[in-house]
Protein backbone atom coordinates (compact mmCIF):
# COMPACT_ATOMS: atom_id res chain seq x y z
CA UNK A 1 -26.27 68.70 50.97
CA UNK A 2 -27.22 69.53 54.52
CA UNK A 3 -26.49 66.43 57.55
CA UNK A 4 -28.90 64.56 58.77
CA UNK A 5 -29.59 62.91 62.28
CA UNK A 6 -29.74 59.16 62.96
CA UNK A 7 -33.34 59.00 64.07
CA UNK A 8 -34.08 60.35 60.57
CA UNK A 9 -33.74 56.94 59.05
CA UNK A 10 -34.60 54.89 62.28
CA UNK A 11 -36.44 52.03 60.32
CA UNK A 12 -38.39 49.39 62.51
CA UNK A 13 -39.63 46.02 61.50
CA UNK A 14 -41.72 43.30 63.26
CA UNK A 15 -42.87 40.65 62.42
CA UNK A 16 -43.81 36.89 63.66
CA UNK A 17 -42.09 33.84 63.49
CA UNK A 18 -43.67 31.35 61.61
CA UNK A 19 -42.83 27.47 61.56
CA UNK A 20 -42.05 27.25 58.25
CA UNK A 21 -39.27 29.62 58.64
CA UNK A 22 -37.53 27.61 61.71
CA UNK A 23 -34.78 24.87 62.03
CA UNK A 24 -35.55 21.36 63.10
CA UNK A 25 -34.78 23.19 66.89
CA UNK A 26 -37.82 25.52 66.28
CA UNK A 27 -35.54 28.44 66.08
CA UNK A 28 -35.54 31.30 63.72
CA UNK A 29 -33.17 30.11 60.91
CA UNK A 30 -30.67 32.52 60.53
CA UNK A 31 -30.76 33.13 56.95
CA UNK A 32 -33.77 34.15 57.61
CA UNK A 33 -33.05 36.59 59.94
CA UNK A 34 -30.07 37.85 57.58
CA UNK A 35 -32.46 38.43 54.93
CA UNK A 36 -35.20 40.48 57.40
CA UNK A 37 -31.88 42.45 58.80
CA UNK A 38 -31.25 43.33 54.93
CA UNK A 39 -34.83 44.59 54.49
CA UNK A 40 -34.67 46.73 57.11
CA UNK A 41 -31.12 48.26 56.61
CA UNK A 42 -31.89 48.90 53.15
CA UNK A 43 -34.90 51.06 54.06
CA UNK A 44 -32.91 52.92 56.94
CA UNK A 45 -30.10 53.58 54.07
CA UNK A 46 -32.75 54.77 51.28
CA UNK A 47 -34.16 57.14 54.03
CA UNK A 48 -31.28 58.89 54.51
CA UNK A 49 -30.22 59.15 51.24
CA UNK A 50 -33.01 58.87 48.82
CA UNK A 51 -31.46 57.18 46.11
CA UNK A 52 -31.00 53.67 45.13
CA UNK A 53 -29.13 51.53 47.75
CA UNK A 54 -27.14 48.60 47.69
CA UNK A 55 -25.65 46.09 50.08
CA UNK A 56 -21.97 46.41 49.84
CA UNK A 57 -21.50 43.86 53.06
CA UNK A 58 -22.68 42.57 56.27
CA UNK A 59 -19.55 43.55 58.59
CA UNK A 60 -20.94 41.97 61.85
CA UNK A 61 -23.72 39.74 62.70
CA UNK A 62 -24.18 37.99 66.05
CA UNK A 63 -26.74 35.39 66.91
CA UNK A 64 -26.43 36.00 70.55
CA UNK A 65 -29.61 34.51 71.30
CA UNK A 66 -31.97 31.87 69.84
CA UNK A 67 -35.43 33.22 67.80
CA UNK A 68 -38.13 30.35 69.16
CA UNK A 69 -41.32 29.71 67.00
CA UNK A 70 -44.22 32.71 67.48
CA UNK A 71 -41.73 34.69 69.32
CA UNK A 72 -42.35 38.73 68.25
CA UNK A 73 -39.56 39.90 66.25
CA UNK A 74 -38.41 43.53 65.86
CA UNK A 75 -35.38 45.15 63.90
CA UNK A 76 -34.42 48.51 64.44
CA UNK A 77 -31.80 49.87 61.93
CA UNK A 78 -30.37 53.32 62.15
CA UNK A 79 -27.99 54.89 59.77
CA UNK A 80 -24.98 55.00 62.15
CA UNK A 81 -22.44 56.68 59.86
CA UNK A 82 -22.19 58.01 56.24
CA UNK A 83 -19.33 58.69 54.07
CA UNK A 84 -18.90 59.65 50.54
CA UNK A 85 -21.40 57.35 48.83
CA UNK A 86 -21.27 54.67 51.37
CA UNK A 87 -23.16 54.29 54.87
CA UNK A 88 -22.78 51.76 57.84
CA UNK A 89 -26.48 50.83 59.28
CA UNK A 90 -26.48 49.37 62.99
CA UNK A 91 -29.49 47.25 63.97
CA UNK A 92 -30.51 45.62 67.05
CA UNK A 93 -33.00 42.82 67.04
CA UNK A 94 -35.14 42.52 69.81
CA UNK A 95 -37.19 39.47 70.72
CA UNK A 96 -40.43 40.05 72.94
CA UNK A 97 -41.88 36.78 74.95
CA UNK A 98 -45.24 35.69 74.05
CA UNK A 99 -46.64 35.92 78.21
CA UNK A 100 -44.67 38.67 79.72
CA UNK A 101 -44.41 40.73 77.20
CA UNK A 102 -40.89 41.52 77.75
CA UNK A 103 -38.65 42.38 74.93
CA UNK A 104 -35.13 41.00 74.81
CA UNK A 105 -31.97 42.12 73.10
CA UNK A 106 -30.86 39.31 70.97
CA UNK A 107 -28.95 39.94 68.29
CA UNK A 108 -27.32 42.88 66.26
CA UNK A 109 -25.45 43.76 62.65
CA UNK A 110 -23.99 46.29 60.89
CA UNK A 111 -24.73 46.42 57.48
CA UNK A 112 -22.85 48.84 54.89
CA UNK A 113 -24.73 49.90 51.91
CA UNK A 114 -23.44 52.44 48.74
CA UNK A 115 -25.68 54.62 47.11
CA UNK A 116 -26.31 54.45 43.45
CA UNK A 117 -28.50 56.17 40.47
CA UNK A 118 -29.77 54.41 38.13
CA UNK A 119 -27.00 53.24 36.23
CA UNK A 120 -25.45 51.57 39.34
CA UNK A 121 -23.00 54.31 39.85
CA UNK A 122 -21.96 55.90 43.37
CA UNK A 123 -23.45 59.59 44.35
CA UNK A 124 -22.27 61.08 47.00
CA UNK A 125 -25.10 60.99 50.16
CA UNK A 126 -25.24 63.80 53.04
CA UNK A 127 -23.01 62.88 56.09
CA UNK A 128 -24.96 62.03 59.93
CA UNK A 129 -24.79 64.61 62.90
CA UNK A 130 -25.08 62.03 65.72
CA UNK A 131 -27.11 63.06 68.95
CA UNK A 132 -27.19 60.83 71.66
CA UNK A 133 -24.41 59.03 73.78
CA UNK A 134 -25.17 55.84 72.00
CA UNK A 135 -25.60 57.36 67.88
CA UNK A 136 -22.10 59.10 69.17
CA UNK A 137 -20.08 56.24 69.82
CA UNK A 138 -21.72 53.99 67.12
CA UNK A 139 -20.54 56.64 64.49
CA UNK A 140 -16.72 57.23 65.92
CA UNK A 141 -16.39 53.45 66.08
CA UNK A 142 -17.45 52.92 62.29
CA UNK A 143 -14.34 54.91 61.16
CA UNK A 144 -12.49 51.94 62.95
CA UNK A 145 -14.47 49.05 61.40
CA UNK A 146 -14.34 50.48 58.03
CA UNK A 147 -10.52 51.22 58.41
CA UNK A 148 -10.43 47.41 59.87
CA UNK A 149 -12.17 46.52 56.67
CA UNK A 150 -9.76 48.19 54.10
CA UNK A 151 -6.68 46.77 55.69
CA UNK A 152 -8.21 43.70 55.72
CA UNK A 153 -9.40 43.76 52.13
CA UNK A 154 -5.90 45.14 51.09
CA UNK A 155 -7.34 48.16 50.21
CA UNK A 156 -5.43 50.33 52.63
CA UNK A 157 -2.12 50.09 54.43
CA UNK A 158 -1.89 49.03 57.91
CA UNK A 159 -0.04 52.04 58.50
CA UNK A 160 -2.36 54.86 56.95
CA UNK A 161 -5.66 53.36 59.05
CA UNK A 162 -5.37 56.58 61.98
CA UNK A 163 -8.31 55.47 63.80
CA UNK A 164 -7.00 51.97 64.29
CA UNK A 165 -3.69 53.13 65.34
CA UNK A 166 -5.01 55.33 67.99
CA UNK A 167 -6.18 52.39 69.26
CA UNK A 168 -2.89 51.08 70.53
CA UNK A 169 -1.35 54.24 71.27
């Protein structure tokens, strides 16, 4: 099964914000936004794999900044790192203002997602060849939030997560 590159399952959404999907502020709600995030992870993951995918967590989200009514709304997801059957998908979410036409960082996630056939079983997925600066550090720091996770979840020992250890060393 031969690597492939981040850009290979760069996925980007936009869309508008209607008012029916908005808070009594006139903001995004972010359920919402969770479930537009999951779209768009899910279709990065199948693209790099092409199998069945499913959302094994949300690791991170962070509402950094508030989605107003009509505002244009992008998500760009990116496989950032792939492991046996399992792959973490980064996304930024941009917002871009109705006059200037400036687009604004506003929020980010990382998704994980395990490949499956059609009985719901995991198959093993080809493994990411990062390129630039920014694929490069998103992948090396995925080893550390998945190690974070196990130890968290009990499902590794404090002592046996490397990655996070090097981190204090």
């Amino acid at each position: 099964m031969e690597a492939k590159h981040p850009i290979d399952s760069c996925t980007t959404v936009t869309d508008l914000v209607l008012p029916g999907e908005t808070n009594p502020l006139n903001n995004l709600f972010g359920g919402e936004l969770l479930a537009r995030m999951d779209r768009a992870a899910s279709i990065a993951a199948r693209r790099h794999c092409r199998r069945i995918v499913v959302t094994a967590s949300v690791n991170h989200v962070a509402f950094n900044k508030a989605v107003p009514t009509g505002s244009v709304l992008t998500i760009e997801a990116k496989v950032s790192r792939a492991f046996k059957s399992s792959m973490e998908v980064y996304m930024d979410v941009w917002i871009e203002d109705r006059e200037s036409g400036i687009r604004t960082k506003a929020n980010e996630a990382i998704y994980t997602f395990v490949a499956v056939d059609r009985t719901g079983s995991p198959v093993p997925i080809p493994g990411i060849v990062p390129q630039t600066d920014l694929e490069k550090e998103r992948y090396e720091g995925a080893l550390r939030r998945k190690q974070l996770s196990l130890v968290l979840a009990g499902k590794m020992k404090a002592s046996d997560a490397t990655e996070l250890k090097a981190l204090f060393s």
